[in-house]
PDB file of N, CA and C in Angstrom:
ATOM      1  N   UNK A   1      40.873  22.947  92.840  1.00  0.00           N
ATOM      2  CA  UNK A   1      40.681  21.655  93.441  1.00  0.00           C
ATOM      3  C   UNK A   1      39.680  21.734  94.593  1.00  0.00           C
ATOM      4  N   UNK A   2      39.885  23.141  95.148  1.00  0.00           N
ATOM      5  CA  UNK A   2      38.956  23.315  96.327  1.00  0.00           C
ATOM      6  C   UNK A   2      37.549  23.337  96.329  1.00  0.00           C
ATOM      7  N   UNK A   3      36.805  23.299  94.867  1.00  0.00           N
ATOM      8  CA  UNK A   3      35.289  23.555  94.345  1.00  0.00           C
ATOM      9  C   UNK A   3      35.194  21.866  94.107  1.00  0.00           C
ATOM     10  N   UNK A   4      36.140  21.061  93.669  1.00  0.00           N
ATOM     11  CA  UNK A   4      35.604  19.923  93.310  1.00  0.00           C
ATOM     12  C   UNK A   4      35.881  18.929  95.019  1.00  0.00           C
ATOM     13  N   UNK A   5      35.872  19.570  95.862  1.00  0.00           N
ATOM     14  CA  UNK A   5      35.771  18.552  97.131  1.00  0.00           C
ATOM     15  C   UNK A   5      34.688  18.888  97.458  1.00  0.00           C
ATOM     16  N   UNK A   6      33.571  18.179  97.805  1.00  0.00           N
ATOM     17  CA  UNK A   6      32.204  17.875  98.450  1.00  0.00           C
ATOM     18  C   UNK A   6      32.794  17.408  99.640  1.00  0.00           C
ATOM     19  N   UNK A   7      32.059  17.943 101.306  1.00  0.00           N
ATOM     20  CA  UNK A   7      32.344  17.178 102.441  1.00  0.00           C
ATOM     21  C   UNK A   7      31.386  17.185 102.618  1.00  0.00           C
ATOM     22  N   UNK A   8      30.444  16.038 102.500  1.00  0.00           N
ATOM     23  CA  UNK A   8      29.558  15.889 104.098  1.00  0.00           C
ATOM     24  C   UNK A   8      29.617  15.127 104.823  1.00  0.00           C
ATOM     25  N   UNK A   9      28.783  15.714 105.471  1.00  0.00           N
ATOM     26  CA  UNK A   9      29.219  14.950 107.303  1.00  0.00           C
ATOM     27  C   UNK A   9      28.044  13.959 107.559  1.00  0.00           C
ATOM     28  N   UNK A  10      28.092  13.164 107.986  1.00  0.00           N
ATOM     29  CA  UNK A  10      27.247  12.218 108.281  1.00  0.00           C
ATOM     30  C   UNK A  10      27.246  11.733 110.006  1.00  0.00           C
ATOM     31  N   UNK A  11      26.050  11.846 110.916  1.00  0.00           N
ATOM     32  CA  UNK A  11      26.903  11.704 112.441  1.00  0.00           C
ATOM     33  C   UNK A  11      25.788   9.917 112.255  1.00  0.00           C
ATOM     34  N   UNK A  12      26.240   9.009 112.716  1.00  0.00           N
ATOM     35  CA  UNK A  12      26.191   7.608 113.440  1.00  0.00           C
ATOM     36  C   UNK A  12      26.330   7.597 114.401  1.00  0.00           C
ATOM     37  N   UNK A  13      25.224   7.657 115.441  1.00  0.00           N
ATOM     38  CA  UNK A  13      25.850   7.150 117.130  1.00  0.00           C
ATOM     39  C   UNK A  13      27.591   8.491 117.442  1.00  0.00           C
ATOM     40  N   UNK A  14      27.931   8.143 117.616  1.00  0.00           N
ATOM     41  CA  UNK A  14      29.141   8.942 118.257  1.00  0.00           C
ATOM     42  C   UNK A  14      30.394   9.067 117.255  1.00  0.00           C
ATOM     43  N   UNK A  15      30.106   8.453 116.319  1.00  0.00           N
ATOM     44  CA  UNK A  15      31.002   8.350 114.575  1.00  0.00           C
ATOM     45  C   UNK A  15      30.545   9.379 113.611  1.00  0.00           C
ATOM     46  N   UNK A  16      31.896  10.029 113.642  1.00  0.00           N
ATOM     47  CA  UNK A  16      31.023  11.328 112.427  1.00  0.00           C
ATOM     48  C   UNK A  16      32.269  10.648 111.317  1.00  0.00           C
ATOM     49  N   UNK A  17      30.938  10.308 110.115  1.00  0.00           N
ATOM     50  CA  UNK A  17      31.686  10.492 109.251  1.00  0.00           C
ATOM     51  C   UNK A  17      31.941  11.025 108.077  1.00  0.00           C
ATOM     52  N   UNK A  18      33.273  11.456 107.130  1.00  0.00           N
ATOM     53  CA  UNK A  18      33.126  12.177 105.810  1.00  0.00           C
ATOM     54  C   UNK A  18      33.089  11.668 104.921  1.00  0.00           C
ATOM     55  N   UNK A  19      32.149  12.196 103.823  1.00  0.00           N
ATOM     56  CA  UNK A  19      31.879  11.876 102.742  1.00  0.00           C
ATOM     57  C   UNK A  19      32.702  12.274 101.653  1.00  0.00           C
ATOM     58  N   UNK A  20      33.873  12.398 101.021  1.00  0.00           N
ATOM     59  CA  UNK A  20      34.922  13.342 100.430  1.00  0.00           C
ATOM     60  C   UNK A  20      34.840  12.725  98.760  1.00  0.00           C
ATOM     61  N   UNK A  21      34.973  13.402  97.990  1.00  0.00           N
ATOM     62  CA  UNK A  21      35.037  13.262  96.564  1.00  0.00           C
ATOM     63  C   UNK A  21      36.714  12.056  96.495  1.00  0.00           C
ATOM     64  N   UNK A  22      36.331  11.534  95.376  1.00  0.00           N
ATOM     65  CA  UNK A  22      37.579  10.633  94.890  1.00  0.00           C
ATOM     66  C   UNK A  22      39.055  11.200  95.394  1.00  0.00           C
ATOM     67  N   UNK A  23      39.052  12.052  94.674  1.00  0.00           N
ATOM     68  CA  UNK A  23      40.406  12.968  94.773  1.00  0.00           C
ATOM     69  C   UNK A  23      40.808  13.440  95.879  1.00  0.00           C
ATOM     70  N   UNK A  24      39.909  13.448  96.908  1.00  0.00           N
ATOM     71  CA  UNK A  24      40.331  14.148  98.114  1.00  0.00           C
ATOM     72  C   UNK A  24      40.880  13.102  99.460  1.00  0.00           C
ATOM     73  N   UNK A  25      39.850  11.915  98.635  1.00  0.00           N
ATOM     74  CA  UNK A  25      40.174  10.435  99.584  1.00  0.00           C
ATOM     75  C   UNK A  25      41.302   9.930  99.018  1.00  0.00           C
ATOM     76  N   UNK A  26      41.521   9.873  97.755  1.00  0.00           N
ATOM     77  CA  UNK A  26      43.050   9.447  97.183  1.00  0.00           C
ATOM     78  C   UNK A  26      43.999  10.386  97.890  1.00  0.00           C
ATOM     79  N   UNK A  27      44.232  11.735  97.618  1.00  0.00           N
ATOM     80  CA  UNK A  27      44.994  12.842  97.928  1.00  0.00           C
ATOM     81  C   UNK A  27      45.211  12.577  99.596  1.00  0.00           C
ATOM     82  N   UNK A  28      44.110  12.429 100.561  1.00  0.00           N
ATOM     83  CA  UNK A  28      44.923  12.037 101.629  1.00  0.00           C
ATOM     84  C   UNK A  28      45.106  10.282 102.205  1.00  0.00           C
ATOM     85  N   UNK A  29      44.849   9.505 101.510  1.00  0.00           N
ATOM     86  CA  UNK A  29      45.611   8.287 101.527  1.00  0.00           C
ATOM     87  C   UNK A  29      47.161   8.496 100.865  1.00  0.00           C
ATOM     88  N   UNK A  30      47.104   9.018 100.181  1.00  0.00           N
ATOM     89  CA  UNK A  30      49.212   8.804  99.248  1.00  0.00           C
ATOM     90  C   UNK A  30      49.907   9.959 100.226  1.00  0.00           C
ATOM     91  N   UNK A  31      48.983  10.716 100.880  1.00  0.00           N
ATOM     92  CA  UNK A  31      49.460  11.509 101.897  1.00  0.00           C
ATOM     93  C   UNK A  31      50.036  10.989 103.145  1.00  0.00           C
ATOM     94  N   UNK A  32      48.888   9.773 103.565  1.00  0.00           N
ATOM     95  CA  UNK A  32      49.472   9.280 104.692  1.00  0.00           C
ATOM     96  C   UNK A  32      50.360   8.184 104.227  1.00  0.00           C
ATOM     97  N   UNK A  33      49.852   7.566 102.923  1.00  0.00           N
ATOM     98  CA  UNK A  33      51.464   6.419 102.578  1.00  0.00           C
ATOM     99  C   UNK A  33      53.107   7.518 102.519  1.00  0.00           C
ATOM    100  N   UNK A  34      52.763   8.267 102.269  1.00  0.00           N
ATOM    101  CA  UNK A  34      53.922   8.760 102.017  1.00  0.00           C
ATOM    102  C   UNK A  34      54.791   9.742 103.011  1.00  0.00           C
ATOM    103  N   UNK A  35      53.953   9.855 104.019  1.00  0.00           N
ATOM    104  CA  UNK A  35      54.398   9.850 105.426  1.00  0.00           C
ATOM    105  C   UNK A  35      54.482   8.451 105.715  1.00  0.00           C
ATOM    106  N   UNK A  36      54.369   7.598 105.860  1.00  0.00           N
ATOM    107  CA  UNK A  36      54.949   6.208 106.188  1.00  0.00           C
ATOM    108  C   UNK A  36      56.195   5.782 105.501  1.00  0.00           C
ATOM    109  N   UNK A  37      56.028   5.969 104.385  1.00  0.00           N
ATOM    110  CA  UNK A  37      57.206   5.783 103.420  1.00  0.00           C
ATOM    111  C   UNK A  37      58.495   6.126 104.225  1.00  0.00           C
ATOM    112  N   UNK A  38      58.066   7.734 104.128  1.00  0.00           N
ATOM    113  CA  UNK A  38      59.568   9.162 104.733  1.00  0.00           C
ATOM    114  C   UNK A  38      59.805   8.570 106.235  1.00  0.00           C
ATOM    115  N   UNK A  39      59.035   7.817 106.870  1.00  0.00           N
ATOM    116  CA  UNK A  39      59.114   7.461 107.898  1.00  0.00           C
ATOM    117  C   UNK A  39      60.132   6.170 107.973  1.00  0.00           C
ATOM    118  N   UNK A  40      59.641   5.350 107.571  1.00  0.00           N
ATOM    119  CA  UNK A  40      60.175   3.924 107.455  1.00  0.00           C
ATOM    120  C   UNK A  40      61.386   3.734 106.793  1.00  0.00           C
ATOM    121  N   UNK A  41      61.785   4.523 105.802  1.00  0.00           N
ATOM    122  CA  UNK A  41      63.010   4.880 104.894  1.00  0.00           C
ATOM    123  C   UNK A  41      63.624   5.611 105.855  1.00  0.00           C
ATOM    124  N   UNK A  42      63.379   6.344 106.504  1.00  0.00           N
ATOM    125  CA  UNK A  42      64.393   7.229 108.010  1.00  0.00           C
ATOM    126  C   UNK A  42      65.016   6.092 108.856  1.00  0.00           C
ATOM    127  N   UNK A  43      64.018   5.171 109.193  1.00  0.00           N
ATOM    128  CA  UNK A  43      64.515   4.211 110.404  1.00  0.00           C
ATOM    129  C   UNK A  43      65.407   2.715 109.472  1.00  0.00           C
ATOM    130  N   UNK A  44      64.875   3.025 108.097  1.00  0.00           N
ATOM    131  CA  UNK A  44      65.621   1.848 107.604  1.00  0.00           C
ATOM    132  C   UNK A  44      67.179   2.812 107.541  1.00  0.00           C
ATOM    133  N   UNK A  45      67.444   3.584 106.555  1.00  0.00           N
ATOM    134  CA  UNK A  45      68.545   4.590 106.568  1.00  0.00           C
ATOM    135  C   UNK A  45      69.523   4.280 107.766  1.00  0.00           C
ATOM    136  N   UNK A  46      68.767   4.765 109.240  1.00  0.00           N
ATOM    137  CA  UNK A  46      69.064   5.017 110.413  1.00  0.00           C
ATOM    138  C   UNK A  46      69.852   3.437 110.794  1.00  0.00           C
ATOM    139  N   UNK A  47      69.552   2.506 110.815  1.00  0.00           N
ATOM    140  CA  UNK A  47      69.478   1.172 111.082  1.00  0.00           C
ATOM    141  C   UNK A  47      71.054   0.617 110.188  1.00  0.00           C
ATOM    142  N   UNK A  48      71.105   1.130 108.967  1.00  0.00           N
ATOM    143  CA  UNK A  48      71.876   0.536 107.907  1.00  0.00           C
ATOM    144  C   UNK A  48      72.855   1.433 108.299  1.00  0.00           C
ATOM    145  N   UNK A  49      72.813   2.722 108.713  1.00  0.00           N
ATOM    146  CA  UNK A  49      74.030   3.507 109.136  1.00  0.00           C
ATOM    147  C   UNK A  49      74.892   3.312 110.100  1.00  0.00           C
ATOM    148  N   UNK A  50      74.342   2.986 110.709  1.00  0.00           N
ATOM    149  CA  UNK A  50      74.919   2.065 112.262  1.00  0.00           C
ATOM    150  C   UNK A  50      75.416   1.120 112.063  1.00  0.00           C
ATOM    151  N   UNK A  51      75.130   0.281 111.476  1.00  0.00           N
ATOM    152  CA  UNK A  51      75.683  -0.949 111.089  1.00  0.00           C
ATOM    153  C   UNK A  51      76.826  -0.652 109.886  1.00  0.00           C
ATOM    154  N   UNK A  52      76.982  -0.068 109.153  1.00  0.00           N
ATOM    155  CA  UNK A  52      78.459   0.396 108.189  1.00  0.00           C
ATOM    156  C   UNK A  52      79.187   0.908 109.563  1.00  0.00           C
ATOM    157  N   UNK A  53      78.717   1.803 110.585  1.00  0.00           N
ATOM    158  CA  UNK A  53      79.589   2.185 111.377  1.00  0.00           C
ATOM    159  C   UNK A  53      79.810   4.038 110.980  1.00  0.00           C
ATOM    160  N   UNK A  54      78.930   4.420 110.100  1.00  0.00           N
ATOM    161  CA  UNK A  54      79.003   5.970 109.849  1.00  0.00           C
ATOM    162  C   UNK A  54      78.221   6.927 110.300  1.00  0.00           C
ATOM    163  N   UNK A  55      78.783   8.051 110.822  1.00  0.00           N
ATOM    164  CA  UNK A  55      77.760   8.720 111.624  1.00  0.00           C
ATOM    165  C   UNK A  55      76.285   9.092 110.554  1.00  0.00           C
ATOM    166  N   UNK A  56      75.394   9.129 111.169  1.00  0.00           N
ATOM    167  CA  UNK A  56      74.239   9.224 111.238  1.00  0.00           C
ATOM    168  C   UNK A  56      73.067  10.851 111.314  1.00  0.00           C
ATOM    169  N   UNK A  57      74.053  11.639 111.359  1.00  0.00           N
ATOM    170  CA  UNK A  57      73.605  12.869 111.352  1.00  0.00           C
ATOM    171  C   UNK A  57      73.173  13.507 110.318  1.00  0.00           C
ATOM    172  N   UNK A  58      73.723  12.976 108.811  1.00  0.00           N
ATOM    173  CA  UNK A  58      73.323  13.792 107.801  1.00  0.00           C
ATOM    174  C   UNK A  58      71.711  13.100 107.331  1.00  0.00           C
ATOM    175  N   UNK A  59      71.537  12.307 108.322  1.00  0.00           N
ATOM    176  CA  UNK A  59      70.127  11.564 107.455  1.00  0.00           C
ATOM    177  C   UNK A  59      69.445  12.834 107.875  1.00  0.00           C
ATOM    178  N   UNK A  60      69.224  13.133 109.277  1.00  0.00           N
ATOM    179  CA  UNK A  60      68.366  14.790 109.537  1.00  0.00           C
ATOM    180  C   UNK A  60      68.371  15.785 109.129  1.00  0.00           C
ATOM    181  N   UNK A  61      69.675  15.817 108.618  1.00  0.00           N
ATOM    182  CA  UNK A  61      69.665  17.459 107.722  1.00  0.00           C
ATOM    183  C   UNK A  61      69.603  17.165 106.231  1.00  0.00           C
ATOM    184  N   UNK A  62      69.471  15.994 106.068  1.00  0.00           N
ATOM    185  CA  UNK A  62      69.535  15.725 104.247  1.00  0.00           C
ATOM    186  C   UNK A  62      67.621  16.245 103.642  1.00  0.00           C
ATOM    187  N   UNK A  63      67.336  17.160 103.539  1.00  0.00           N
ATOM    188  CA  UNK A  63      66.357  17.530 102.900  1.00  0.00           C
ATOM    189  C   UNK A  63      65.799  16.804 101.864  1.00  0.00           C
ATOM    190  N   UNK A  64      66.869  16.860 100.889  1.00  0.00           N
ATOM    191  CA  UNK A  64      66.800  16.281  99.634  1.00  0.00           C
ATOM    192  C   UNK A  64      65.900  14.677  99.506  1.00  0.00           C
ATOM    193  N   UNK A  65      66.650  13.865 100.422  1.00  0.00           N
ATOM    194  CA  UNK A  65      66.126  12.171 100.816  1.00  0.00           C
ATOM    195  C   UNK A  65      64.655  11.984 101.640  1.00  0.00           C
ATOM    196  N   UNK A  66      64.094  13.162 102.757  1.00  0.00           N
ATOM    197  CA  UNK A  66      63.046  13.288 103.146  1.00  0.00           C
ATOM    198  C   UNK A  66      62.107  13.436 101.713  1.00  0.00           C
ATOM    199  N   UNK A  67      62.411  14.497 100.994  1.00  0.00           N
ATOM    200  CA  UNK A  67      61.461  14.940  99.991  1.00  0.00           C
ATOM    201  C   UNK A  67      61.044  13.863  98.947  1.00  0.00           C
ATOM    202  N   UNK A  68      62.240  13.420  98.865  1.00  0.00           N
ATOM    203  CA  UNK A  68      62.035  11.717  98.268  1.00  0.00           C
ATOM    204  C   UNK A  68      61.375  10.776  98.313  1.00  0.00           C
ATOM    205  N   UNK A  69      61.412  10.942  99.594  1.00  0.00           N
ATOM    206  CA  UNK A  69      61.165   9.410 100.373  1.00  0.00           C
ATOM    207  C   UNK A  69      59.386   9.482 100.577  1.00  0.00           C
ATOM    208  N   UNK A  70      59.432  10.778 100.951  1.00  0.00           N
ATOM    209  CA  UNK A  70      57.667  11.379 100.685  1.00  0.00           C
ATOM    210  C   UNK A  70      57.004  10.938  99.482  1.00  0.00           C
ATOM    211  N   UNK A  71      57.559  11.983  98.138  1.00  0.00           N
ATOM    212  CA  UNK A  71      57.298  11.783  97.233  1.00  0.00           C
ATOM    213  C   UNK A  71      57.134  10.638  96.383  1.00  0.00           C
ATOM    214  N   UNK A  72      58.145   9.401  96.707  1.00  0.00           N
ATOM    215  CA  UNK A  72      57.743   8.196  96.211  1.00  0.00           C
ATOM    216  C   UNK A  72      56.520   7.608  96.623  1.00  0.00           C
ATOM    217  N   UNK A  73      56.148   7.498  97.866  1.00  0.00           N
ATOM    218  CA  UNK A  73      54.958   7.036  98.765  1.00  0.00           C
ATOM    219  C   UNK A  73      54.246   7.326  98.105  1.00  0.00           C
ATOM    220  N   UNK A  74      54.034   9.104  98.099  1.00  0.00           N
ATOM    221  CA  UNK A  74      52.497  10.111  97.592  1.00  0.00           C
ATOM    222  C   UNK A  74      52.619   9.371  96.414  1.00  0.00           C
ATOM    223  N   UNK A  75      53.440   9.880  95.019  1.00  0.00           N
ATOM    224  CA  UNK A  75      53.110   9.552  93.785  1.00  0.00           C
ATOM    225  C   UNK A  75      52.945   7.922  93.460  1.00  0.00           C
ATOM    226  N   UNK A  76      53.404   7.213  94.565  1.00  0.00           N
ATOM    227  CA  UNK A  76      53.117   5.331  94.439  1.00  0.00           C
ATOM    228  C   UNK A  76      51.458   4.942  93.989  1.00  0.00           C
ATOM    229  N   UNK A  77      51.322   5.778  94.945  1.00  0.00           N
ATOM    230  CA  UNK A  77      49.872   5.463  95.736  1.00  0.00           C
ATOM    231  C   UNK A  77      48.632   5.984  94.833  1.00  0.00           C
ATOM    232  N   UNK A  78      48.869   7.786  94.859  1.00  0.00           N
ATOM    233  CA  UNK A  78      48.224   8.276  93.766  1.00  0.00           C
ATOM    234  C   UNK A  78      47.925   7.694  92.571  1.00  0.00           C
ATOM    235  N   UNK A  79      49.137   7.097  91.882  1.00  0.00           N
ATOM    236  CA  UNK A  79      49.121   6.871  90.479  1.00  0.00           C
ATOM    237  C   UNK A  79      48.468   5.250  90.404  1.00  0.00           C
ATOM    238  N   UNK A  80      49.026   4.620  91.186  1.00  0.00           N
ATOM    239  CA  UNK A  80      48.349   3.028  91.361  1.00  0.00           C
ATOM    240  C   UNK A  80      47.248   2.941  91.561  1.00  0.00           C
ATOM    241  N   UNK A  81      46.227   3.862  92.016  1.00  0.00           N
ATOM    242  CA  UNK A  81      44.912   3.906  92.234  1.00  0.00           C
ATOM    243  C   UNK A  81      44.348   4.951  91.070  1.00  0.00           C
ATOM    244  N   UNK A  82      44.921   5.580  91.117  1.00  0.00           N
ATOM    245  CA  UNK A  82      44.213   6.221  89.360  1.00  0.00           C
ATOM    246  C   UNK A  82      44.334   5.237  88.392  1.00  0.00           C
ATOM    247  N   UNK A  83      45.180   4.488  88.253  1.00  0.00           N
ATOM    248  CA  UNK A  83      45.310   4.002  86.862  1.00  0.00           C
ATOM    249  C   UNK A  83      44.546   2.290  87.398  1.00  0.00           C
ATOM    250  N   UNK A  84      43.875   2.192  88.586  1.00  0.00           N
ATOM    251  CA  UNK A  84      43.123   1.309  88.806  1.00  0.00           C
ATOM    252  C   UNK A  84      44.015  -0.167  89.533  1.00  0.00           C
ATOM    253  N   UNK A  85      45.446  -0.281  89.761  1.00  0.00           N
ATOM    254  CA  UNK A  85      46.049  -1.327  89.950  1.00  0.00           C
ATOM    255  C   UNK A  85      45.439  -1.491  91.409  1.00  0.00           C
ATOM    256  N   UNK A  86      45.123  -0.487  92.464  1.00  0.00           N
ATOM    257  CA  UNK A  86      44.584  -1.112  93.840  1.00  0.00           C
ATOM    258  C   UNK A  86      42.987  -1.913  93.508  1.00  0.00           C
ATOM    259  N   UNK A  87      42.677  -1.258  93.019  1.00  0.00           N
ATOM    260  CA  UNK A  87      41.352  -1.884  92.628  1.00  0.00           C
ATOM    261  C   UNK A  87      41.304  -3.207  92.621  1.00  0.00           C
ATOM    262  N   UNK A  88      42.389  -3.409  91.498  1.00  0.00           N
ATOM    263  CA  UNK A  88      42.433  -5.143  90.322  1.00  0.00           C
ATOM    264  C   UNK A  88      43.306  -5.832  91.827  1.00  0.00           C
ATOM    265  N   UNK A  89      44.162  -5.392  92.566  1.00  0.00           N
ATOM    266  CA  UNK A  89      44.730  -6.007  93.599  1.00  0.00           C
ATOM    267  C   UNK A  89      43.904  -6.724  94.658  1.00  0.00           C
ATOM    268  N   UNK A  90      43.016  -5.637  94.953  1.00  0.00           N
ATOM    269  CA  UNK A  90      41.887  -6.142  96.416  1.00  0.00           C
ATOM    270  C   UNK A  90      40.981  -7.197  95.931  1.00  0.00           C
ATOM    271  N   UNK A  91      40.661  -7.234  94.180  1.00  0.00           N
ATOM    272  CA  UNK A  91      39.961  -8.122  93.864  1.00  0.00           C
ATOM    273  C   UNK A  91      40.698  -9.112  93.295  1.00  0.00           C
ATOM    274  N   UNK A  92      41.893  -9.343  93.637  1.00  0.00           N
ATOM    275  CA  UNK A  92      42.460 -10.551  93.142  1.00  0.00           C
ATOM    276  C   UNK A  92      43.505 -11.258  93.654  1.00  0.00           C
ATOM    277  N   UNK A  93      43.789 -10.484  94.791  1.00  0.00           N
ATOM    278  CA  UNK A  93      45.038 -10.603  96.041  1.00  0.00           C
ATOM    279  C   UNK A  93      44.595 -11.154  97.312  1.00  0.00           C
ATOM    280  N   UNK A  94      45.105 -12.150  97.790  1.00  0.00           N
ATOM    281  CA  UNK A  94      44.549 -12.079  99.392  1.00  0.00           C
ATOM    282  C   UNK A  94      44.805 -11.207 100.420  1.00  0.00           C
ATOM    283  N   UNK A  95      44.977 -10.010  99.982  1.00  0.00           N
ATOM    284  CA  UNK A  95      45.164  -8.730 101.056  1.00  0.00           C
ATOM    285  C   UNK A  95      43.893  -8.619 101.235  1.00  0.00           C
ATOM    286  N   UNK A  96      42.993  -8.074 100.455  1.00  0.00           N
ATOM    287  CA  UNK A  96      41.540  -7.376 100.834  1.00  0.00           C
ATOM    288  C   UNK A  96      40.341  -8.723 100.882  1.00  0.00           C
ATOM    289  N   UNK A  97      40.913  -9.839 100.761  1.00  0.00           N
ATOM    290  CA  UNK A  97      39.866 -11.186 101.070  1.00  0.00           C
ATOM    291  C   UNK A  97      39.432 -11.317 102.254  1.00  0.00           C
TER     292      UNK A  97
END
């Protein structure tokens, strides 16, 4: 994977920016959705636990639900943009208008 990333650098005024192959700009976008995901699923978790009234400790040591909660994000994101659905969205959604 490491031969098919091209970086170049481009400097603008005080903006450097990268130039990264498809895969590498997908690979760290579902990266950062899916740190948002593991994130937001922690504080939703966290939020709903409190409110049943049950302690709250196993959300930190539960491995299993972090890896999850990642993994849905990454593979959401990845696969929706490979198979072209962000694309058909920005051009047909009022998100990217």
């Amino acid at each position: 994977m490491m031969n098919n990333m091209k970086i170049e650098i481009v400097k603008k005024k005080y903006i450097i920016y990268y130039k990264m192959s498809y895969i590498a700009n997908i690979s760290i976008e579902a990266f950062v959705v899916g740190i948002s995901v593991l994130l937001l699923g922690l504080i939703v978790r966290y939020i709903v636990g409190k409110l049943e009234g049950i302690n709250t400790n196993f959300i930190f040591k539960n491995k299993g639900m972090w890896i999850s909660l990642f993994m849905t994000g990454f593979l959401l994101h990845f696969v929706l943009d490979v198979i072209g659905l962000n694309k058909w969205y920005c051009k047909n959604c009022a998100g990217c208008k």
